[in-house]
Protein backbone atom coordinates (compact mmCIF):
# COMPACT_ATOMS: atom_id res chain seq x y z
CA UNK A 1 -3.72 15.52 18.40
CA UNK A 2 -0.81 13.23 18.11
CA UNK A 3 -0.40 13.14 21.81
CA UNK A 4 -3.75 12.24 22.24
CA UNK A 5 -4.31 9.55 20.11
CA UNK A 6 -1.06 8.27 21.04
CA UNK A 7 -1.99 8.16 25.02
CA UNK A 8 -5.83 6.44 24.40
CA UNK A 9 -3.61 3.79 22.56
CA UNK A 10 -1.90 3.09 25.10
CA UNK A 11 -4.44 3.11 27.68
CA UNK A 12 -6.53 0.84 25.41
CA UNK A 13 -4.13 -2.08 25.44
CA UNK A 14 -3.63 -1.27 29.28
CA UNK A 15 -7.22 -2.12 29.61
CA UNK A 16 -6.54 -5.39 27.98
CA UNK A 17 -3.63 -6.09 29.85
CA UNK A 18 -1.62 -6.46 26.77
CA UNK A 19 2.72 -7.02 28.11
CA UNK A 20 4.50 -3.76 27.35
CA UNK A 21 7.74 -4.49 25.94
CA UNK A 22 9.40 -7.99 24.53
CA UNK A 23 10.05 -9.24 27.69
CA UNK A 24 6.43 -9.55 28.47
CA UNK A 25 6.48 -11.92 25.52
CA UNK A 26 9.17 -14.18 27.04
CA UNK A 27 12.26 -12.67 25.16
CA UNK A 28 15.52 -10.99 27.30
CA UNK A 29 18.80 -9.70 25.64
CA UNK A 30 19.69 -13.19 24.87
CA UNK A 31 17.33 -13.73 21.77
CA UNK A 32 18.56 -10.17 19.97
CA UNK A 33 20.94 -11.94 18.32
CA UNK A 34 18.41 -14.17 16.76
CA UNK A 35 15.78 -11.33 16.32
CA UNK A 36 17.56 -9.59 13.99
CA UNK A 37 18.67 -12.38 11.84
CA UNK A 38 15.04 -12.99 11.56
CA UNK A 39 14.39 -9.65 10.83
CA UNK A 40 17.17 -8.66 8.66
CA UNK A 41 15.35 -10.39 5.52
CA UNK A 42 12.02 -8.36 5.79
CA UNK A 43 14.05 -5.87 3.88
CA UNK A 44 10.46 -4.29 2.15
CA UNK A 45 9.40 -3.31 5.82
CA UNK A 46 12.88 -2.38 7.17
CA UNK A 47 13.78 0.35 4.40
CA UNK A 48 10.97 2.25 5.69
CA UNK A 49 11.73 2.43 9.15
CA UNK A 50 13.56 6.22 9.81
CA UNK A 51 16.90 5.97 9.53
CA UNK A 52 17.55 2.67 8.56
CA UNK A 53 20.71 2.42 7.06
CA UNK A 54 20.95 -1.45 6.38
CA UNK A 55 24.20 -3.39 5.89
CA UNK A 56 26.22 -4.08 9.36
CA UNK A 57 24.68 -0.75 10.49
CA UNK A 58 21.76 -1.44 9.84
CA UNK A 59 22.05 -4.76 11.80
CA UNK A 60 23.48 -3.04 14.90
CA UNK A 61 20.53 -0.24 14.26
CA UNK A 62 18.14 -3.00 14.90
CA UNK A 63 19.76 -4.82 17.64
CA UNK A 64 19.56 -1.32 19.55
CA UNK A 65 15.95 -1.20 18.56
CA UNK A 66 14.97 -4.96 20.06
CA UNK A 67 17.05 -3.50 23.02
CA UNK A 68 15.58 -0.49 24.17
CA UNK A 69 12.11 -2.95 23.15
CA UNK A 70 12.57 -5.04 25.85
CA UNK A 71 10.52 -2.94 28.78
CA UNK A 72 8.28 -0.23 28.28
């Protein structure tokens, strides 16, 4: 069921040519840095992301997030 839901999702926002990935917003590698600082202080939403660790883990946790983010 997952797998199903998960691919009409994803052929739904195909269909209205939504950009897959941050760099079909305009961001690259260069704005992590920046991304996470902004991020960092939505602590409420953070702590419920898997694994989250917070701290400078946390922080490098994220930046590897935003990275693998980029393309789709």
């Amino acid at each position: 069921m997952g797998s199903l839901l998960k691919e009409r999702i994803q052929r739904f926002l195909v269909d209205l040519d939504v950009p897959r990935g941050l760099s079909g917003l305009g961001y690259n590698n260069s704005h992590i840095p920046a991304l996470v600082k902004g991020a960092l202080p939505q602590h409420r939403v953070l702590v419920l992301a898997p694994g989250y660790e917070g701290g400078d883990e946390g922080a490098e946790q994220l930046a590897g997030i935003l990275e693998k983010s980029m393309s789709y």
